[in-house]
Protein backbone atom coordinates (compact mmCIF):
# COMPACT_ATOMS: atom_id res chain seq x y z
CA UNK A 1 82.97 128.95 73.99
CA UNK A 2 84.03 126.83 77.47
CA UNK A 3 86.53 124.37 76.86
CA UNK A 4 87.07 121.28 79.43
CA UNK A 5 89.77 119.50 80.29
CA UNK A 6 89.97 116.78 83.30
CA UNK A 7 92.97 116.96 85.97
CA UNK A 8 93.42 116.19 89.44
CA UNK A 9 94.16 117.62 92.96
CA UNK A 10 96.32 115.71 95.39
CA UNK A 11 95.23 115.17 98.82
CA UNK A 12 97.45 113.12 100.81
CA UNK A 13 97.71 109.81 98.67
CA UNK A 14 93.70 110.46 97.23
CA UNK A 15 93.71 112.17 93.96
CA UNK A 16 90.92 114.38 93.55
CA UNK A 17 88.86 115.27 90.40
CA UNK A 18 89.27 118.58 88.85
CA UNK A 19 88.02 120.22 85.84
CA UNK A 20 89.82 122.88 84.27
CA UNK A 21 87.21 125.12 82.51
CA UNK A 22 88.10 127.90 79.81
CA UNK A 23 86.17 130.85 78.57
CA UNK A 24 86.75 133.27 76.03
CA UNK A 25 83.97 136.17 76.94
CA UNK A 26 84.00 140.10 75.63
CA UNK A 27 85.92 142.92 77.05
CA UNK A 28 88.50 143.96 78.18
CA UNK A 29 91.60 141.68 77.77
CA UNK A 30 92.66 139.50 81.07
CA UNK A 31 93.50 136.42 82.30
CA UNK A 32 91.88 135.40 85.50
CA UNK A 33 92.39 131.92 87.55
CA UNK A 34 89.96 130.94 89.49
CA UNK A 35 89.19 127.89 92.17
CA UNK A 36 90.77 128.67 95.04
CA UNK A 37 94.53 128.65 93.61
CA UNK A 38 97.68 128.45 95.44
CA UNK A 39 100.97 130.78 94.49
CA UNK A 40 101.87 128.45 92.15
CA UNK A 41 98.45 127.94 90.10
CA UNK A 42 98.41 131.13 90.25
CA UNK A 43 101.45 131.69 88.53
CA UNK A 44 101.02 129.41 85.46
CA UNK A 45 99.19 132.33 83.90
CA UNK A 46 103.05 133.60 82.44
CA UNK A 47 104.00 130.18 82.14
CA UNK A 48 101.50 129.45 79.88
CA UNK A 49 101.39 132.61 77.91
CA UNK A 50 105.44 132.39 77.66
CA UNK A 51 104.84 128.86 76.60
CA UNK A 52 102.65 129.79 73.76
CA UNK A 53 104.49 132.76 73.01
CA UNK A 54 107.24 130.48 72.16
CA UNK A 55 105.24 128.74 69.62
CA UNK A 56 104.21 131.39 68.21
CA UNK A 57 100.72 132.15 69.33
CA UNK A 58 99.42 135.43 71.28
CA UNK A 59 97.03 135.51 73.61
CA UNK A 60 93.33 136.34 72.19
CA UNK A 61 91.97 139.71 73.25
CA UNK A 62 89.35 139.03 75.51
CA UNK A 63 88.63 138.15 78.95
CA UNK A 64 90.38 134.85 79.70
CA UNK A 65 88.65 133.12 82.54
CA UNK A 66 90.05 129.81 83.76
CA UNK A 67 87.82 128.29 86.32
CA UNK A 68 89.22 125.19 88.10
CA UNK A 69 85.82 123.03 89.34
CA UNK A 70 85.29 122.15 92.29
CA UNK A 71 85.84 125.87 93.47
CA UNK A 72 86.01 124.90 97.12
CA UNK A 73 89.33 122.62 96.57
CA UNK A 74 92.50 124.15 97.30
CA UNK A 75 94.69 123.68 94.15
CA UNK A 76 98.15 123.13 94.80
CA UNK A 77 101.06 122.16 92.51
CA UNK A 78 102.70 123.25 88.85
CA UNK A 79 100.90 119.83 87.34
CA UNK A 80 98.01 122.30 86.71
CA UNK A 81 100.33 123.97 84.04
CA UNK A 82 99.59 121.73 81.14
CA UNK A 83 95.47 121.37 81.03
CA UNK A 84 95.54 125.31 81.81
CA UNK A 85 96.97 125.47 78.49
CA UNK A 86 95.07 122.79 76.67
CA UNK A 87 92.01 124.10 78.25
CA UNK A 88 93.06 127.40 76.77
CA UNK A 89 94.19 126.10 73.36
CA UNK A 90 90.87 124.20 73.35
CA UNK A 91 89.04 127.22 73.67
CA UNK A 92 91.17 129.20 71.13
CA UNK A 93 90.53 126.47 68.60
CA UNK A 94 94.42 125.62 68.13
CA UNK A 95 92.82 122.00 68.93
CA UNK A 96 90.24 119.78 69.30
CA UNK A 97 88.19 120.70 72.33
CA UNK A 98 85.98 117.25 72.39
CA UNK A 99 88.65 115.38 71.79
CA UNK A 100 90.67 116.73 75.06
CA UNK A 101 87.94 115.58 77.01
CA UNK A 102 88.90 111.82 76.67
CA UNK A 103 91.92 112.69 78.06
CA UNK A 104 93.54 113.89 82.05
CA UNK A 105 96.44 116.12 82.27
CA UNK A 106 99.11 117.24 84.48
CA UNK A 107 102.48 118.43 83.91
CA UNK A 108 104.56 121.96 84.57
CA UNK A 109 105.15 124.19 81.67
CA UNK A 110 108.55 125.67 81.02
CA UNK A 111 108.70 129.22 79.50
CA UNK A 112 110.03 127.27 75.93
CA UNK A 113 107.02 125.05 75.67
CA UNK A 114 108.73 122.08 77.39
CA UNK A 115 106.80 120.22 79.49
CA UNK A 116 108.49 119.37 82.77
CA UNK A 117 108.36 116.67 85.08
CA UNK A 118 105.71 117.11 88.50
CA UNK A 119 105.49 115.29 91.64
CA UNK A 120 102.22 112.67 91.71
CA UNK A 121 101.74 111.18 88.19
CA UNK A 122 101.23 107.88 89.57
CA UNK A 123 98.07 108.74 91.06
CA UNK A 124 96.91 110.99 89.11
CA UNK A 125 97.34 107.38 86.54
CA UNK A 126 96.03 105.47 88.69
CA UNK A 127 92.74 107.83 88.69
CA UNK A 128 92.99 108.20 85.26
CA UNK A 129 92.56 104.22 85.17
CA UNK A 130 89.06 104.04 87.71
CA UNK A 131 87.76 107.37 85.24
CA UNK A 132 88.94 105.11 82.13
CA UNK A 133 90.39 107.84 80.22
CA UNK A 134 93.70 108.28 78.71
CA UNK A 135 96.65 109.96 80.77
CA UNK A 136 98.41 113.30 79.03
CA UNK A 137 101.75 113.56 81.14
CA UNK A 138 105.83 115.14 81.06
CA UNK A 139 107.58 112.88 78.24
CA UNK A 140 110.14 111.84 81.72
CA UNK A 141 106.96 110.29 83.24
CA UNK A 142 105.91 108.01 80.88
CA UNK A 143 107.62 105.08 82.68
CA UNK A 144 106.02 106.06 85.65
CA UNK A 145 102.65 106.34 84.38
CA UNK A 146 102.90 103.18 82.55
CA UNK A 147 102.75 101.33 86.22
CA UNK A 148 98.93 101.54 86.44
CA UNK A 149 97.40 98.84 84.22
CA UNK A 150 95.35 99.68 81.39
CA UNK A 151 95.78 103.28 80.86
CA UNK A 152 96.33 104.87 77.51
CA UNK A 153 99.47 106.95 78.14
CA UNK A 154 100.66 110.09 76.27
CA UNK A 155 104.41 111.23 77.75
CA UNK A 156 105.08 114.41 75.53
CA UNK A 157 108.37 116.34 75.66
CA UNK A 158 106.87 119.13 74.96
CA UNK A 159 103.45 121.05 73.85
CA UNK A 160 104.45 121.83 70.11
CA UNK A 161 104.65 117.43 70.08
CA UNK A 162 101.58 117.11 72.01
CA UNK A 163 99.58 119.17 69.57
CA UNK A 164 101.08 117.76 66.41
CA UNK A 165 100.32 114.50 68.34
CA UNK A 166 96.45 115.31 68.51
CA UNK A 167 96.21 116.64 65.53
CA UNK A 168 97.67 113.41 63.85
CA UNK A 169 100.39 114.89 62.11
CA UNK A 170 102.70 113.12 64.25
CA UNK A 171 102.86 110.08 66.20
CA UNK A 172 104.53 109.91 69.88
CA UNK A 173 106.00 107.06 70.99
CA UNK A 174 104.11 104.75 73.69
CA UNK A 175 106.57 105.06 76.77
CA UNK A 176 107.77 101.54 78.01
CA UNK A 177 106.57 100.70 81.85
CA UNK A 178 109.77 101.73 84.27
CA UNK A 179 112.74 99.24 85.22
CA UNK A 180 112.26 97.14 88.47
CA UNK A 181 114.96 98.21 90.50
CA UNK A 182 117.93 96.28 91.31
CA UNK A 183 118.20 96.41 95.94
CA UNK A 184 121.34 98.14 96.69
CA UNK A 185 123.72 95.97 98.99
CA UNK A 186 123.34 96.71 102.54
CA UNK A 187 126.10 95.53 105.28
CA UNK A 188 125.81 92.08 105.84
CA UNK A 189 125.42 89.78 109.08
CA UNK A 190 128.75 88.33 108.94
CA UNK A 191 130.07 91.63 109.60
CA UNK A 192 128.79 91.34 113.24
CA UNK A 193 131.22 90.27 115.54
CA UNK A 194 129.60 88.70 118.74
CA UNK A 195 126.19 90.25 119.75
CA UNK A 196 124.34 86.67 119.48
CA UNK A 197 121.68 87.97 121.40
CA UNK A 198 121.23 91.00 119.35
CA UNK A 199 121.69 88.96 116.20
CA UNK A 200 118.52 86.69 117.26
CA UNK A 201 116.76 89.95 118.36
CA UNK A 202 117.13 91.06 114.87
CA UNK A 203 115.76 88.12 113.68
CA UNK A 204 112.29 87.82 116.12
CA UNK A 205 112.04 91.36 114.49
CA UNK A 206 112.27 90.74 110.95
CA UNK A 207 110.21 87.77 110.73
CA UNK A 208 106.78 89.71 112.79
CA UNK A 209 107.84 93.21 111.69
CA UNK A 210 108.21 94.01 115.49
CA UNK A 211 109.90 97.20 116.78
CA UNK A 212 113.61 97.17 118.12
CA UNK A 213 115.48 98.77 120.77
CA UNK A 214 119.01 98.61 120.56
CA UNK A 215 120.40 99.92 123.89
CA UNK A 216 124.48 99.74 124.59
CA UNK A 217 127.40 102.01 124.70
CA UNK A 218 129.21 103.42 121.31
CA UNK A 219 130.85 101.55 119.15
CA UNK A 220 129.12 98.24 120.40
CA UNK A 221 127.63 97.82 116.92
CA UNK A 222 124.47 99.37 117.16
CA UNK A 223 124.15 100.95 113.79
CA UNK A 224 125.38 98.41 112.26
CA UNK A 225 122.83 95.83 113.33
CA UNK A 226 120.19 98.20 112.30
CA UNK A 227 122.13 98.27 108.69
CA UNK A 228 121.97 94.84 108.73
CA UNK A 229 117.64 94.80 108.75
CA UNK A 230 116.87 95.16 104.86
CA UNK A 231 119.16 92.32 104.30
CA UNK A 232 117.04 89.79 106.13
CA UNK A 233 113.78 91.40 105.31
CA UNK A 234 111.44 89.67 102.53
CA UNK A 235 110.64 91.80 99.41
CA UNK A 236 107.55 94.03 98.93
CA UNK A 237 105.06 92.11 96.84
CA UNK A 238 104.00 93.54 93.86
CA UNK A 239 100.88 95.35 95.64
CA UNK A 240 103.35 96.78 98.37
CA UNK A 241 105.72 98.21 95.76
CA UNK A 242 103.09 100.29 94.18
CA UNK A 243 101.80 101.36 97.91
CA UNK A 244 104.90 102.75 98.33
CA UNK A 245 105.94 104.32 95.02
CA UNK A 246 102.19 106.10 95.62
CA UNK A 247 104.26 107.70 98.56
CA UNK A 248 106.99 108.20 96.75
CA UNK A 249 105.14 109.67 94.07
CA UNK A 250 103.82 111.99 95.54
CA UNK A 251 107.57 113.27 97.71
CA UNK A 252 108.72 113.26 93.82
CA UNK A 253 110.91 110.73 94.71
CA UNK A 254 109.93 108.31 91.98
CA UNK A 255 113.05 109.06 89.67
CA UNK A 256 113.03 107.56 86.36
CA UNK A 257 109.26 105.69 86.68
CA UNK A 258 111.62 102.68 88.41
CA UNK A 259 109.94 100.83 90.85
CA UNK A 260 112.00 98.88 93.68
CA UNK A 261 110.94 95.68 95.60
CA UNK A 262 113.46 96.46 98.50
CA UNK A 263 111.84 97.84 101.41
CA UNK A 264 112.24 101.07 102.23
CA UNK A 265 114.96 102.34 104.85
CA UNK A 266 115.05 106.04 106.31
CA UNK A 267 117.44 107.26 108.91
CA UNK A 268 116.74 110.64 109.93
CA UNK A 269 119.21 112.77 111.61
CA UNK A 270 118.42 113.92 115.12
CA UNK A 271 117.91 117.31 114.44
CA UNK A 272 114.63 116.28 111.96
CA UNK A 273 111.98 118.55 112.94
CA UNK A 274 108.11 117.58 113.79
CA UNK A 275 107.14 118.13 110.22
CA UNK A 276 109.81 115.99 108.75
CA UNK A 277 109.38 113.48 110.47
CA UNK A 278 105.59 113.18 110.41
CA UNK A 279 104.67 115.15 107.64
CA UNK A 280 103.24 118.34 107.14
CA UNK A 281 104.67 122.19 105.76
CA UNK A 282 102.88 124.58 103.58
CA UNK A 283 102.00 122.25 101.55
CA UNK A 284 101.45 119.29 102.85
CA UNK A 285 103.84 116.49 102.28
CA UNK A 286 104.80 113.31 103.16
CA UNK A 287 107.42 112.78 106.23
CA UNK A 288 110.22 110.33 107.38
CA UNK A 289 107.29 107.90 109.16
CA UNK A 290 105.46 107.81 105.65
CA UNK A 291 108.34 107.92 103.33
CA UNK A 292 109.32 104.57 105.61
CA UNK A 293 106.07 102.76 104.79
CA UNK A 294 106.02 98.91 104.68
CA UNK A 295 110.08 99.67 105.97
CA UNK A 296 112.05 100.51 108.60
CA UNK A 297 112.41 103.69 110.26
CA UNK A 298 116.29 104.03 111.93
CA UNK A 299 116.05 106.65 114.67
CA UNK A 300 119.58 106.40 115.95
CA UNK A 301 120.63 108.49 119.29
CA UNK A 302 116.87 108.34 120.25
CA UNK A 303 117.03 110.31 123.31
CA UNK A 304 118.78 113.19 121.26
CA UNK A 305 115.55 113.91 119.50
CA UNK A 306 113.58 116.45 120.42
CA UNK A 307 110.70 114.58 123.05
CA UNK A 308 107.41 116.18 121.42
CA UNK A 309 108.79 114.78 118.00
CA UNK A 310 109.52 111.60 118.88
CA UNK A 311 105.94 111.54 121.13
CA UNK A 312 104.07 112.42 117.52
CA UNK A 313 105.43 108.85 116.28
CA UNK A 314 103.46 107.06 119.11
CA UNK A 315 99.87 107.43 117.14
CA UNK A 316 101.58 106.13 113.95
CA UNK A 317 103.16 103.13 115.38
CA UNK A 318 99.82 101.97 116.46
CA UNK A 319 97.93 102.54 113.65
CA UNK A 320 99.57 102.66 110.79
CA UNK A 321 98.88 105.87 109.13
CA UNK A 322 99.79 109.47 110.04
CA UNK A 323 96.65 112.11 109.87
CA UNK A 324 98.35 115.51 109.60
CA UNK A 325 95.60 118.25 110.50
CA UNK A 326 95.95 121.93 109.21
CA UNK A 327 93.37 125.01 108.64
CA UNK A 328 93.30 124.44 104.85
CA UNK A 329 93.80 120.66 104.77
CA UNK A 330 93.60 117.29 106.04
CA UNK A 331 95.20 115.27 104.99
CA UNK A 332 95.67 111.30 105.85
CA UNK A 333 99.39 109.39 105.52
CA UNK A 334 100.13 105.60 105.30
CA UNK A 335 102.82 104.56 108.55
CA UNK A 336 103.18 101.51 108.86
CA UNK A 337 106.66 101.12 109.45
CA UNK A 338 109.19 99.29 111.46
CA UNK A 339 110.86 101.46 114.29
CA UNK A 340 114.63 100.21 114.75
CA UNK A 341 115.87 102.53 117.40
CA UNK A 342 119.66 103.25 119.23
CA UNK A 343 120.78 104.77 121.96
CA UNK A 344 123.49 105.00 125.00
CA UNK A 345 122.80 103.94 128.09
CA UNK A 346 123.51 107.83 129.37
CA UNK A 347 124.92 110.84 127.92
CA UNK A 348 129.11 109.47 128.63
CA UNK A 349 127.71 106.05 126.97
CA UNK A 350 129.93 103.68 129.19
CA UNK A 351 127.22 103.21 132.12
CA UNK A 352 128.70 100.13 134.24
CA UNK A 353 132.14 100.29 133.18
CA UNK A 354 133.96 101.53 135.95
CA UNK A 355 136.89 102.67 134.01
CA UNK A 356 134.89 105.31 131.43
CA UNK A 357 131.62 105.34 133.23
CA UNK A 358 131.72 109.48 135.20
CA UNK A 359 130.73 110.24 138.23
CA UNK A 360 127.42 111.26 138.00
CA UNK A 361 126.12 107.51 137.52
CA UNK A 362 123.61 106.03 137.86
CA UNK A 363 121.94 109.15 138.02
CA UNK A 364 123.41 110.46 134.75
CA UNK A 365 122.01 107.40 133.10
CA UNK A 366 118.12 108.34 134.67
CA UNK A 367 118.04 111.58 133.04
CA UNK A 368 119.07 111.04 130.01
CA UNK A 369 116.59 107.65 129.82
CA UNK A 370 114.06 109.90 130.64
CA UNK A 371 114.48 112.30 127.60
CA UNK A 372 112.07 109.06 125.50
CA UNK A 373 109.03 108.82 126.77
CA UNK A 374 107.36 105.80 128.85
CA UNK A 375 104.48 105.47 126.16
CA UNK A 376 107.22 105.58 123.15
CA UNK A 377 109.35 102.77 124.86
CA UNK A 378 106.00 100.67 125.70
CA UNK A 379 105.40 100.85 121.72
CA UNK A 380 108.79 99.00 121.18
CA UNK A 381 108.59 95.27 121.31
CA UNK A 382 111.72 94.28 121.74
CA UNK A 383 114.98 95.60 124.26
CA UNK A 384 118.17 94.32 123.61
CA UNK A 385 120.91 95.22 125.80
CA UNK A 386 123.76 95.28 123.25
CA UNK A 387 127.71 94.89 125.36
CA UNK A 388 130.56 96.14 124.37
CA UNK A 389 132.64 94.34 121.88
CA UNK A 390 136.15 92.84 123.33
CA UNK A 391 138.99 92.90 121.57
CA UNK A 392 138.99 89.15 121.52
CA UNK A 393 135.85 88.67 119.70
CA UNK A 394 137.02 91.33 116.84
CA UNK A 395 139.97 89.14 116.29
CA UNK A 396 137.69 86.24 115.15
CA UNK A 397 136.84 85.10 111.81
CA UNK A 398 133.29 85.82 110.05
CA UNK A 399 130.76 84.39 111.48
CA UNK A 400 129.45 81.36 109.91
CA UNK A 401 125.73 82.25 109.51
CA UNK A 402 125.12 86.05 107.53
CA UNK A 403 122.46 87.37 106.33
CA UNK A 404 121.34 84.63 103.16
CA UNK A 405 121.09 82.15 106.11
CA UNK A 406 118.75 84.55 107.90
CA UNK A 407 116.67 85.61 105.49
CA UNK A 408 115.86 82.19 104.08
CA UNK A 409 114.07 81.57 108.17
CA UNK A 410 112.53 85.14 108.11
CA UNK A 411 110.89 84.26 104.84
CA UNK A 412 109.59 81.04 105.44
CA UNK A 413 108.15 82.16 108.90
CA UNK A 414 106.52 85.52 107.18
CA UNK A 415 104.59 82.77 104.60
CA UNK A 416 104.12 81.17 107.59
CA UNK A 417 102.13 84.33 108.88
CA UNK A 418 100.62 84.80 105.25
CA UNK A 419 99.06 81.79 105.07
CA UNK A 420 97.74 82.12 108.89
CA UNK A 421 96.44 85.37 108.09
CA UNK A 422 95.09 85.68 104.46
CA UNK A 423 91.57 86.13 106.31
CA UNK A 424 92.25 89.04 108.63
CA UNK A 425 94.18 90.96 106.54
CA UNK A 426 97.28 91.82 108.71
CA UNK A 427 100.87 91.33 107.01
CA UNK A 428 102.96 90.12 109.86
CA UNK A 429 102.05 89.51 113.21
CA UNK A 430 103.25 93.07 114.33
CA UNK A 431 99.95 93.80 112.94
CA UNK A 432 97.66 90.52 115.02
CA UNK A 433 94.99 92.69 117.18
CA UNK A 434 91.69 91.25 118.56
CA UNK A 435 90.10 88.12 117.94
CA UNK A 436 92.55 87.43 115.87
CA UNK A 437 95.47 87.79 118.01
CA UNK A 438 93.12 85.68 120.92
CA UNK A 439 92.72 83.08 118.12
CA UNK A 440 96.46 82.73 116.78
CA UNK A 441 98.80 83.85 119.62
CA UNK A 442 96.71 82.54 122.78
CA UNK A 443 99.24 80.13 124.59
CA UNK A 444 99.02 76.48 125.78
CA UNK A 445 98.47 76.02 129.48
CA UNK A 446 102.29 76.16 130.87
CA UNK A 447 102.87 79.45 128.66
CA UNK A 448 99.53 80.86 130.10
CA UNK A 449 100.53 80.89 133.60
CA UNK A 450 104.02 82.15 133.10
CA UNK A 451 102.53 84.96 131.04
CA UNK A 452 100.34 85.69 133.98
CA UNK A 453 102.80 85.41 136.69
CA UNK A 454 105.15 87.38 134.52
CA UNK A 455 102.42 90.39 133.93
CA UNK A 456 102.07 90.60 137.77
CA UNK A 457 105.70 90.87 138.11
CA UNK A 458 106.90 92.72 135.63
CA UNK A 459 103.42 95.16 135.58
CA UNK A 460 102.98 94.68 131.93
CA UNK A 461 100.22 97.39 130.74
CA UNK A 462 97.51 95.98 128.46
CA UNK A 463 99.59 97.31 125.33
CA UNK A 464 103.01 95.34 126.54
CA UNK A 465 101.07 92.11 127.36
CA UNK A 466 99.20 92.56 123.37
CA UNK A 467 102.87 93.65 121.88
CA UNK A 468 104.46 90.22 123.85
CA UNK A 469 102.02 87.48 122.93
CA UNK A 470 102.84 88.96 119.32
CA UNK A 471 106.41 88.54 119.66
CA UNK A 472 105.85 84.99 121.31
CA UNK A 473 103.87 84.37 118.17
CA UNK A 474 106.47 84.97 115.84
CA UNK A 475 109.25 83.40 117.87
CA UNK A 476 107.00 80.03 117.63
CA UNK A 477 106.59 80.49 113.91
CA UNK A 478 110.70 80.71 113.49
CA UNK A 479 110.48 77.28 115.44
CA UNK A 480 107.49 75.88 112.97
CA UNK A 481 105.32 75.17 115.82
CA UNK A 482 101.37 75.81 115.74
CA UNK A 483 100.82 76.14 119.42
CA UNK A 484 102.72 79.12 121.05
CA UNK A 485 104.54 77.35 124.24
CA UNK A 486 105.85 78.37 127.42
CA UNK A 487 108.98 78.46 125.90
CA UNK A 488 108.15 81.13 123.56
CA UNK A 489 106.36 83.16 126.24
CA UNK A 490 109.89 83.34 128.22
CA UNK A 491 111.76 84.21 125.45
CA UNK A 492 109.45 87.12 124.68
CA UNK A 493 109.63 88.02 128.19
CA UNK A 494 113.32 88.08 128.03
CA UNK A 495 113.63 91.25 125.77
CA UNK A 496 110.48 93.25 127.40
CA UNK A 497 111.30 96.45 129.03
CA UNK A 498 110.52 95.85 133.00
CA UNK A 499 108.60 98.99 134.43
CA UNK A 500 110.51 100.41 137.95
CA UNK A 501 108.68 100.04 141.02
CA UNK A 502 107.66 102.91 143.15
């Protein structure tokens, strides 16, 4: 007799169909796994048989063949645990083997029978939806699983319940869909003292999603201004909040089955390596760039990252997804994040003040600029040069204007950008490319010729002049004007990066 129950395989954020086949067969007694397992498939051949030991059922005598369909699909994960042993219990008769076939399953098996919790059950619900069949997952999943509409849901503690629960001698509870959670209070604007300029460079970038350079010496503020970003920052709509739970998902970062409509905000130390950053590992996971998605990435003391690891962010950042490549997978990321970025203005951090600057300037200040890249800096849409704070200005009161005040412009100029965009597709005007950004962002006649004069000057590449209509774009919609003006074009001007001469 073959028993068959559905699963998946997770590839990236695409969950693959798998069906886990079981055959009882003659011979001598063994327990084989086939299907091109990893370690840990592998491996759920004691935690199944402990599991079942545990409930007092042995193993049958005969050859135990578990085949795992499609055979040429690396299996990865301890979610295969659970329809492994309802294939197996299936074939053994314990329970209904027609019946498991309405039915996908995933979930790790503990040694007792429990059935623990496994990174990816909101895609493998969300497949379970498009294959209209009911979802079998760990009893501390439910909430998650509940997320994707329409899907019958079965969140068992453990497999004695889950059989009782087929069998109809008792009746588990339908889990409730996860709490919404509540943002977590980031610094405010008002704590800013001075910076006006970087304060409206903030701004420019939360309302198009642009990329930010904050460039001044320590303690000018820096990280705080970046802090300051998911306070002016509209929420995720409901369609972006699942997008990035799916991410989350599958990092088992999705604690609880709570989804949150604050945008995400990573900060990764320095030291991250290649693969955490972008991804990648034995098995392949999300990194930094992805776990950011539809958020902002902080990469504070830029240059002090390693240079091929900040170069592997430069695809990303202009396309919006990360495609990791390795011998036994590939495997394709959502990026599309928005780079906030710090750093000194050389290694002492007081270039131009001739009381802390060392002697080595400016040529101190040239090599360690150099450590980022001329392509990474030409992806950034915005430079601010960010002063030193004076002990005057930290003797003032709050400012007036803090984040509330802020937000309330960034949001009306994002449905500003909604409304202009609803037939491209594009979210902010970050994301304007094309005809679309020739239709939207093309300037009256005054702005033209400055932008062209300016281009000459300042030897804009093709990818700077793109990245500055955008930000003169969004600029205009903060002013509610249709037509982007010369005025805009000089203010976008204003915080490009000018390329030395020979």
């Amino acid at each position: 007799m073959v028993a068959l129950v559905k699963t998946v395989a997770y590839l990236g954020l695409e969950a693959r169909a798998v069906e886990v086949q079981c055959q009882l067969a003659s011979g001598l007694p063994r327990f084989a796994i086939v299907g091109l397992p990893d370690k840990a498939v592998g491996e759920s051949r004691e935690r199944v048989q402990s599991a079942l030991s545990s409930m007092g059922l042995a193993l049958p005598p005969k050859r135990i063949t578990i085949n795992l369909s499609p055979a040429d699909l690396p299996k990865e994960g301890s979610h295969f645990d659970l329809p492994i042993a309802l294939a197996l219990l299936g074939a053994m008769g314990v329970c209904d083997a027609e019946q498991l076939g309405e039915w996908l399953a995933v979930g790790e098996l503990s040694l007792d029978g429990r059935i623990a919790a496994s990174p990816g059950v909101l895609l493998a619900a969300l497949h379970a939806s498009e294959q209209e069949v009911g979802l079998i997952c760990p009893a501390l999943q439910g909430s998650e699983a509940r997320w994707a509409s329409g899907v019958p849901v079965l969140a068992a503690p453990d497999l004695v319940s889950l059989l009782n629960h087929l069998k109809g001698t008792q009746i588990l509870p339908e889990p409730a869909r996860g709490d919404i959670e509540t943002p977590v209070p980031m610094a405010d604007l008002k704590q800013v003292k001075g910076q006006e300029v970087a304060k409206r460079a903030l701004e420019i970038a939360a309302a198009g999603g642009h990329n930010l350079l904050l460039n001044g010496p320590p303690g000018a503020g820096k990280s705080l201004l970046a802090s300051c970003l998911p306070g002016i920052l509209p929420e995720l709509t409901a369609a972006e909040a699942l997008e990035v739970s799916m991410v989350q998902s599958v990092a088992g970062l999705l604690e609880g089955g709570k989804i949150s409509r604050a945008r995400p905000f990573r900060a990764p130390h320095h030291s991250a390596s290649m693969a955490a950053l972008t991804g990648g590992g034995l098995k392949v996971r999300p990194g930094e760039v992805s776990l950011a998605h539809l958020g902002v990435l902080f990469l504070d003391e830029l240059p002090e990252f390693q240079r091929p690891v900040l170069d592997s962010l430069r695809q990303p950042l202009e396309t919006g997804s990360i495609d990791i490549a390795r011998a036994n997978a590939h495997v394709t990321f959502p990026a599309r994040v928005q780079l906030i970025a710090a750093m000194n203005p050389c290694r002492c951090g007081h270039l131009g003040d001739p009381a802390l600057a060392c002697s080595r300037a400016p040529r101190c200040a040239a090599d360690y600029q150099s450590k980022v890249s001329g392509p990474m800096l030409d992806r950034i849409d915005l430079h601010v040069e960010v002063d030193p704070v004076s002990a005057a200005d930290l003797g003032l009161p709050p400012a007036a204007e803090g984040s509330s005040e802020v937000a309330a412009r960034v949001t009306v100029a994002r449905q500003r950008q909604i409304s202009r965009h609803k037939e491209t597709g594009a979210r902010s005007n970050a994301e304007l490319d094309g005809d679309a950004l020739e239709r939207f962002a093309t300037p009256d006649d005054a702005g033209r010729a400055l932008l062209l004069q300016a281009a000459d000057a300042m030897r804009l590449s093709a990818r700077s002049y793109t990245r500055m209509l955008r930000v003169a774009r969004t600029i205009a919609d903060l002013a509610g004007r249709q037509q982007v003006a010369r005025v805009h074009i000089a203010e976008a001007l204003s915080y490009r990066r000018q390329a030395p001469r020979a």
